[in-house]
C-alpha atoms as a PDB file:
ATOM      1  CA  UNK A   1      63.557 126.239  97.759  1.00  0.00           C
ATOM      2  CA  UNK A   2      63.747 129.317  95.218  1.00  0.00           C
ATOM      3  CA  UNK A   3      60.071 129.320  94.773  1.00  0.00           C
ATOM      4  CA  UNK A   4      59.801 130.538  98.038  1.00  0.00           C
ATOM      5  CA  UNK A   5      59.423 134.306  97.922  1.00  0.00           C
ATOM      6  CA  UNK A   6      60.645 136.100 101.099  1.00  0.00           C
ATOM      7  CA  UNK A   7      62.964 133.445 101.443  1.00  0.00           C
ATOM      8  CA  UNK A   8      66.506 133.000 100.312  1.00  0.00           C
ATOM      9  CA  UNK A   9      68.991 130.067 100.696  1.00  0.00           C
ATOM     10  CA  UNK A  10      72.829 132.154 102.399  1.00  0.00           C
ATOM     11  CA  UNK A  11      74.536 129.076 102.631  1.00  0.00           C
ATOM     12  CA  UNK A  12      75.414 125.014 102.247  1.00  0.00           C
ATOM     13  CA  UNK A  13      77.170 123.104 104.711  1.00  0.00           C
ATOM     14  CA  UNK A  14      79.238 120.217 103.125  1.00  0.00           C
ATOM     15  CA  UNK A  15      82.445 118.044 103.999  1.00  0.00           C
ATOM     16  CA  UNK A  16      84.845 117.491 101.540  1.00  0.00           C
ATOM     17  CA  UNK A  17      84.086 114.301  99.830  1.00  0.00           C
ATOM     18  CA  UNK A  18      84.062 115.662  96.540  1.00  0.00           C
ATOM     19  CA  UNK A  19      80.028 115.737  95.236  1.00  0.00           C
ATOM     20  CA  UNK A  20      80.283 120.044  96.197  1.00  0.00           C
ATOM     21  CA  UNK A  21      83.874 120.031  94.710  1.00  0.00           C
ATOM     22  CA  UNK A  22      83.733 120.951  91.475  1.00  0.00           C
ATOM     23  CA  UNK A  23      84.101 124.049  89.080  1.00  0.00           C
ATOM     24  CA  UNK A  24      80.750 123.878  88.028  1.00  0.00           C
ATOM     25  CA  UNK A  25      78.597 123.877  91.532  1.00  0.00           C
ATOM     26  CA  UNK A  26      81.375 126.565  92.624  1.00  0.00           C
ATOM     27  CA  UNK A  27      80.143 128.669  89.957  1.00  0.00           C
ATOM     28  CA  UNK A  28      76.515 128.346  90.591  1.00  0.00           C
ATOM     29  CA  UNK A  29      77.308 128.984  93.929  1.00  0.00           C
ATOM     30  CA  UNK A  30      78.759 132.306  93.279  1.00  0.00           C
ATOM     31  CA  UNK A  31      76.045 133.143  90.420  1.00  0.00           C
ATOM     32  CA  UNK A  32      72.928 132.737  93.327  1.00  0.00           C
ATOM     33  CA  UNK A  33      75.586 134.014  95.954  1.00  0.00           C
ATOM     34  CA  UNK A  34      75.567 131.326  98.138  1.00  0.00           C
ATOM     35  CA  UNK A  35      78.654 131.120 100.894  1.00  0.00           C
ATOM     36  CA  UNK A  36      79.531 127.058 100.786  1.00  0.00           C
ATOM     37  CA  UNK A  37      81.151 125.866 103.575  1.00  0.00           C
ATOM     38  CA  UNK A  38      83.130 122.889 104.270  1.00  0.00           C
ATOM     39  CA  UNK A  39      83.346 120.444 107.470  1.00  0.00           C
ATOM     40  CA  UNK A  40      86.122 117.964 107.594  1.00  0.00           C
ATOM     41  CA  UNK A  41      85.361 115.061 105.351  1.00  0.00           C
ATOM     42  CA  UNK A  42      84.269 111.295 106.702  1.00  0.00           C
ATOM     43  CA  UNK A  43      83.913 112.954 110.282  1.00  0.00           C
ATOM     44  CA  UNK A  44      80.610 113.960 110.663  1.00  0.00           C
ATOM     45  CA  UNK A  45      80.421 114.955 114.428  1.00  0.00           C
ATOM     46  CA  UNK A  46      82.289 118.459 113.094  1.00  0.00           C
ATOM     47  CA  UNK A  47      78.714 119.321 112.281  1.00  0.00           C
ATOM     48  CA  UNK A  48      76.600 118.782 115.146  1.00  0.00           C
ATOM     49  CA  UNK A  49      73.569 120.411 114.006  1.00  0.00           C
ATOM     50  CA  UNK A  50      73.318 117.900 111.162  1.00  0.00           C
ATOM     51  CA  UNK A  51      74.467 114.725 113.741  1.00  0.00           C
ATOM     52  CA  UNK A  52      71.504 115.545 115.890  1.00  0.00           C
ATOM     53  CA  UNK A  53      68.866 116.052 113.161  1.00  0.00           C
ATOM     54  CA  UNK A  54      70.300 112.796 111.974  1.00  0.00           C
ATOM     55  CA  UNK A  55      69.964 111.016 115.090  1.00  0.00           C
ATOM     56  CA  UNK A  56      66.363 112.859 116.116  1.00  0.00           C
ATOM     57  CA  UNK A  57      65.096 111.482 112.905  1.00  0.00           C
ATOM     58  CA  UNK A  58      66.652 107.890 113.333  1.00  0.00           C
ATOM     59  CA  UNK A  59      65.168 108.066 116.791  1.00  0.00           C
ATOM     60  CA  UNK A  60      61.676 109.152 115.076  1.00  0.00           C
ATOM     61  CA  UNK A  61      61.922 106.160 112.919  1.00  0.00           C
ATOM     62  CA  UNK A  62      62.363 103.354 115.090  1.00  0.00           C
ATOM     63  CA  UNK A  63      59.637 104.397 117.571  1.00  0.00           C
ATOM     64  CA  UNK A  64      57.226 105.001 113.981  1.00  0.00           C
ATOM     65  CA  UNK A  65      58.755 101.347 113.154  1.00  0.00           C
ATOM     66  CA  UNK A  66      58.061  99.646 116.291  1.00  0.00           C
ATOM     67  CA  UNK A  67      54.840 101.138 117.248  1.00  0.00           C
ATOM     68  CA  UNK A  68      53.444  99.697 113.869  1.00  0.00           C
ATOM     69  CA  UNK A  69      54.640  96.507 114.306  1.00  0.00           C
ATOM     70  CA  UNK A  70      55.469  96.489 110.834  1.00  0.00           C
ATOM     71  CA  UNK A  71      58.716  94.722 109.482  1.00  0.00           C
ATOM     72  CA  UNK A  72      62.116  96.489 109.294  1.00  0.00           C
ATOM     73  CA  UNK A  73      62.106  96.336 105.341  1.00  0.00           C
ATOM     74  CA  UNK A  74      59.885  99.340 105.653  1.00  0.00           C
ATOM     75  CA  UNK A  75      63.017 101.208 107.393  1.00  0.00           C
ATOM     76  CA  UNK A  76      63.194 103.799 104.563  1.00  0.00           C
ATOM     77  CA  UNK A  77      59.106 104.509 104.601  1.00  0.00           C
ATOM     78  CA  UNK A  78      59.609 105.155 108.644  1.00  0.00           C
ATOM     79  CA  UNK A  79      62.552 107.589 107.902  1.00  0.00           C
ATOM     80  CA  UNK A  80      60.964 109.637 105.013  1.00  0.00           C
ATOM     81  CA  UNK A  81      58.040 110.093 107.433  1.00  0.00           C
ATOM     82  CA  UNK A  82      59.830 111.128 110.300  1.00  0.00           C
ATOM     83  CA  UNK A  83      62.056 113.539 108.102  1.00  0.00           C
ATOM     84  CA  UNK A  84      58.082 115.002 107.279  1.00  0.00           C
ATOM     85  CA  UNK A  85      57.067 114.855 111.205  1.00  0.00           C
ATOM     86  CA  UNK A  86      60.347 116.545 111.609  1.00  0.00           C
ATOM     87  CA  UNK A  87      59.529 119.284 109.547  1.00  0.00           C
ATOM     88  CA  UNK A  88      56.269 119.793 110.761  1.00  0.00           C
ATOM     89  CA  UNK A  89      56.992 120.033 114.631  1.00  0.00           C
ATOM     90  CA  UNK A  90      57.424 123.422 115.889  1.00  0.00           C
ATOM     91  CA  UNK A  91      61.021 124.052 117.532  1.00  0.00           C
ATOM     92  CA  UNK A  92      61.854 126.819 120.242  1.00  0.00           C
ATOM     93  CA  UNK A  93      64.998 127.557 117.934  1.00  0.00           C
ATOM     94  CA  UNK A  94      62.916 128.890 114.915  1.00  0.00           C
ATOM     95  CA  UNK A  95      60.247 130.824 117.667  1.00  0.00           C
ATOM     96  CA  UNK A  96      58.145 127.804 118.304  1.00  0.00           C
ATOM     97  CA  UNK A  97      57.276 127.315 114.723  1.00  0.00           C
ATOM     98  CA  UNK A  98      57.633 124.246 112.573  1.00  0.00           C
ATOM     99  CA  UNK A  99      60.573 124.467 110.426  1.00  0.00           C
ATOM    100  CA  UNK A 100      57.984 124.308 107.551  1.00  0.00           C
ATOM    101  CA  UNK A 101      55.928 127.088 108.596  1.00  0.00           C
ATOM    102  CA  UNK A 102      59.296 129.227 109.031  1.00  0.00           C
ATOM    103  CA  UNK A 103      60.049 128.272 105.801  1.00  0.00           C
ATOM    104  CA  UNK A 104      56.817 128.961 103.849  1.00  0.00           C
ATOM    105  CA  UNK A 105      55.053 131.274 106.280  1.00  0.00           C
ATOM    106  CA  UNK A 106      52.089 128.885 106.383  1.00  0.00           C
ATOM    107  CA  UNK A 107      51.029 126.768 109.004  1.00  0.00           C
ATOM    108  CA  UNK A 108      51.256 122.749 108.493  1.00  0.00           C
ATOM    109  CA  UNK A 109      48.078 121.074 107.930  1.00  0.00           C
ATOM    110  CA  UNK A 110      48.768 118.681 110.127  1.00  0.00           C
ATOM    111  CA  UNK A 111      44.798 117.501 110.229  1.00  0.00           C
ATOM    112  CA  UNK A 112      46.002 114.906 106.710  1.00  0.00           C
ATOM    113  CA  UNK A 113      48.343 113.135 109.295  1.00  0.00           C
ATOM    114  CA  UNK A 114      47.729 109.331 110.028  1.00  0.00           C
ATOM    115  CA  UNK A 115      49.463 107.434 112.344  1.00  0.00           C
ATOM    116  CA  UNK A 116      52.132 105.211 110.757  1.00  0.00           C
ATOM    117  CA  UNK A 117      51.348 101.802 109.990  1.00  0.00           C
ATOM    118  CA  UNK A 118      47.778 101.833 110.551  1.00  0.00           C
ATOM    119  CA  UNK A 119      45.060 100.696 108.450  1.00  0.00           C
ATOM    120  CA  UNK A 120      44.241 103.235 105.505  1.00  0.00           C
ATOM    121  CA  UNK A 121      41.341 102.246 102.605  1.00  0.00           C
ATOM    122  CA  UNK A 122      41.802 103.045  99.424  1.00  0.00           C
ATOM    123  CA  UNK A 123      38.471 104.129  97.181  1.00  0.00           C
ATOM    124  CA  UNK A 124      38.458 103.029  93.799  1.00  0.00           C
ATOM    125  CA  UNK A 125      37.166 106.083  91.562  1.00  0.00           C
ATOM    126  CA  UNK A 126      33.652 105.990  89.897  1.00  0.00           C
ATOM    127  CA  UNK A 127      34.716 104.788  86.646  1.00  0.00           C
ATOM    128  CA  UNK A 128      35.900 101.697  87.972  1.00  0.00           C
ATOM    129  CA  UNK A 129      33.059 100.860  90.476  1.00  0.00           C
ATOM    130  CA  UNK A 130      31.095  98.782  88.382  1.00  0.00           C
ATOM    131  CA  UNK A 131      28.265  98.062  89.988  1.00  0.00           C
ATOM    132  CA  UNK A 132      26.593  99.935  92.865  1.00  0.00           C
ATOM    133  CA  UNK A 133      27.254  97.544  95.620  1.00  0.00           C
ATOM    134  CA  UNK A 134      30.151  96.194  94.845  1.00  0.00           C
ATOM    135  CA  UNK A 135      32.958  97.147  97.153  1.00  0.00           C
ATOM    136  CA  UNK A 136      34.231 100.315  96.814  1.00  0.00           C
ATOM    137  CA  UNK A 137      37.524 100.300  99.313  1.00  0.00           C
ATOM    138  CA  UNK A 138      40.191  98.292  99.675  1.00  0.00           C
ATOM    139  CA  UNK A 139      41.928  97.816 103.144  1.00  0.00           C
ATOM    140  CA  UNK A 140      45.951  98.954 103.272  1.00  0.00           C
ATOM    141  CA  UNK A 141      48.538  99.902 105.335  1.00  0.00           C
ATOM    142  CA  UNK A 142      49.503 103.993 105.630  1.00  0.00           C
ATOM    143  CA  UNK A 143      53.469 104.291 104.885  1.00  0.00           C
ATOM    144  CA  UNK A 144      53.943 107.751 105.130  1.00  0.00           C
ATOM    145  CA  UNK A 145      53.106 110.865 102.621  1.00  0.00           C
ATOM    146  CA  UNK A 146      53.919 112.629  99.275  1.00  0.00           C
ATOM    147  CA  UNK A 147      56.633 115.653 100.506  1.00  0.00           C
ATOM    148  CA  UNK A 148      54.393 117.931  99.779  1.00  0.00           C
ATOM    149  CA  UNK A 149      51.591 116.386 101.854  1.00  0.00           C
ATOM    150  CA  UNK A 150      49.770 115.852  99.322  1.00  0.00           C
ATOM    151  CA  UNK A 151      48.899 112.517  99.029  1.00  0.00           C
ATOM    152  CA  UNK A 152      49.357 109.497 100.873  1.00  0.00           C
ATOM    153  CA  UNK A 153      51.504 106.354 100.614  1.00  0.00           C
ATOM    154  CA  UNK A 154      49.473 102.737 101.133  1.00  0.00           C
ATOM    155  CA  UNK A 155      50.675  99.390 100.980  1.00  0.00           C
ATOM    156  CA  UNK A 156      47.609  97.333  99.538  1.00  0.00           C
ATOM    157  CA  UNK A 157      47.588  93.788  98.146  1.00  0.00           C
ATOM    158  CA  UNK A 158      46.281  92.962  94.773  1.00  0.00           C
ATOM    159  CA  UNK A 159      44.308  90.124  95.845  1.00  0.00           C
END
C-alpha cells in the first residue's frame, strides 16, 4: 500500500485479540502516523463494514463454487477470487469506481478475467515443444488469479 503515491493509509481497524497489541506495531504506528483503532474483541458485528465485506465475499464464493461445479476443497481458490472480483467491482460508496481503481487511480483490466472453474489451456513454451506437431496445450481448470492480475491459477493433471 505505500507504493501508492497520492495515496496514504489514516488508519487500522482491529479488535483486541492481541496480534495489534504490542509495543512494537504501536510504535510503527505512530512513526507512519497511523490512528489504530480498536473494536471489542471476539465480537465482530461491532464492525459492520468488515461483517458485510465478509459476508459479500462468502456470498461471492459459494455462487463462484457452485456455478463451477467444482468440489468444496477448492473453498479457499473461490474466496481469494471473489476477494479479487470484490476489488474490481465499482461501488456507489467510492463514486462508482472499483475499490482498485480508487486505490491506484487506474482502471481494472478486467478483459484477463475468466469465469471460475472453466476450462483454461496451458501452452508449453518453445523450448519444450519438441517437435512441431506435437501438442502444444494442455487442458486445465481456471482457479482464480495472481493478486496482482497478473497471471492465472490452473489446475492441470500431469498425465
Amino acid at each position: 500500500m505505500g507504493n501508492q503515491p497520492d495515496r496514504t493509509l489514516k488508519k487500522i481497524v482491529s479488535d483486541q485479540e492481541g496480534r495489534l497489541l504490542n509495543a512494537e506495531f504501536k510504535n510503527l504506528a505512530d512513526l507512519h502516523g497511523l490512528v489504530h483503532i480498536f473494536s471489542l474483541a471476539y465480537i465482530p458485528n461491532h464492525n459492520s463494514f468488515a461483517e458485510r465485506e465478509n459476508m459479500t465475499i462468502v456470498e461471492k464464493a459459494r455462487c463462484l463454487l457452485n456455478g463451477s461445479k467444482l468440489p468444496n476443497i477448492y473453498w479457499a481458490e473461490a474466496v481469494s477470487t471473489a476477494t479479487n472480483l470484490f476489488h474490481l467491482i465499482p461501488t456507489p460508496s467510492r463514486q462508482n469506481n472499483s475499490p482498485y481503481t480508487f486505490w491506484t487511480k487506474i482502471p481494472p483490466h478486467i478483459k484477463k478475467l475468466w469465469v471460475f472453474g472453466c476450462v483454461a489451456i496451458l501452452i508449453a513454451p518453445k523450448n519444450l515443444q519438441n517437435w512441431k506437431l506435437n501438442q502444444t496445450g494442455q487442458e486445465g481448470i481456471l482457479l482464480g488469479y495472481k493478486n496482482d492480475m497478473s497471471a492465472y491459477w490452473v489446475l492441470w493433471s500431469c498425465n
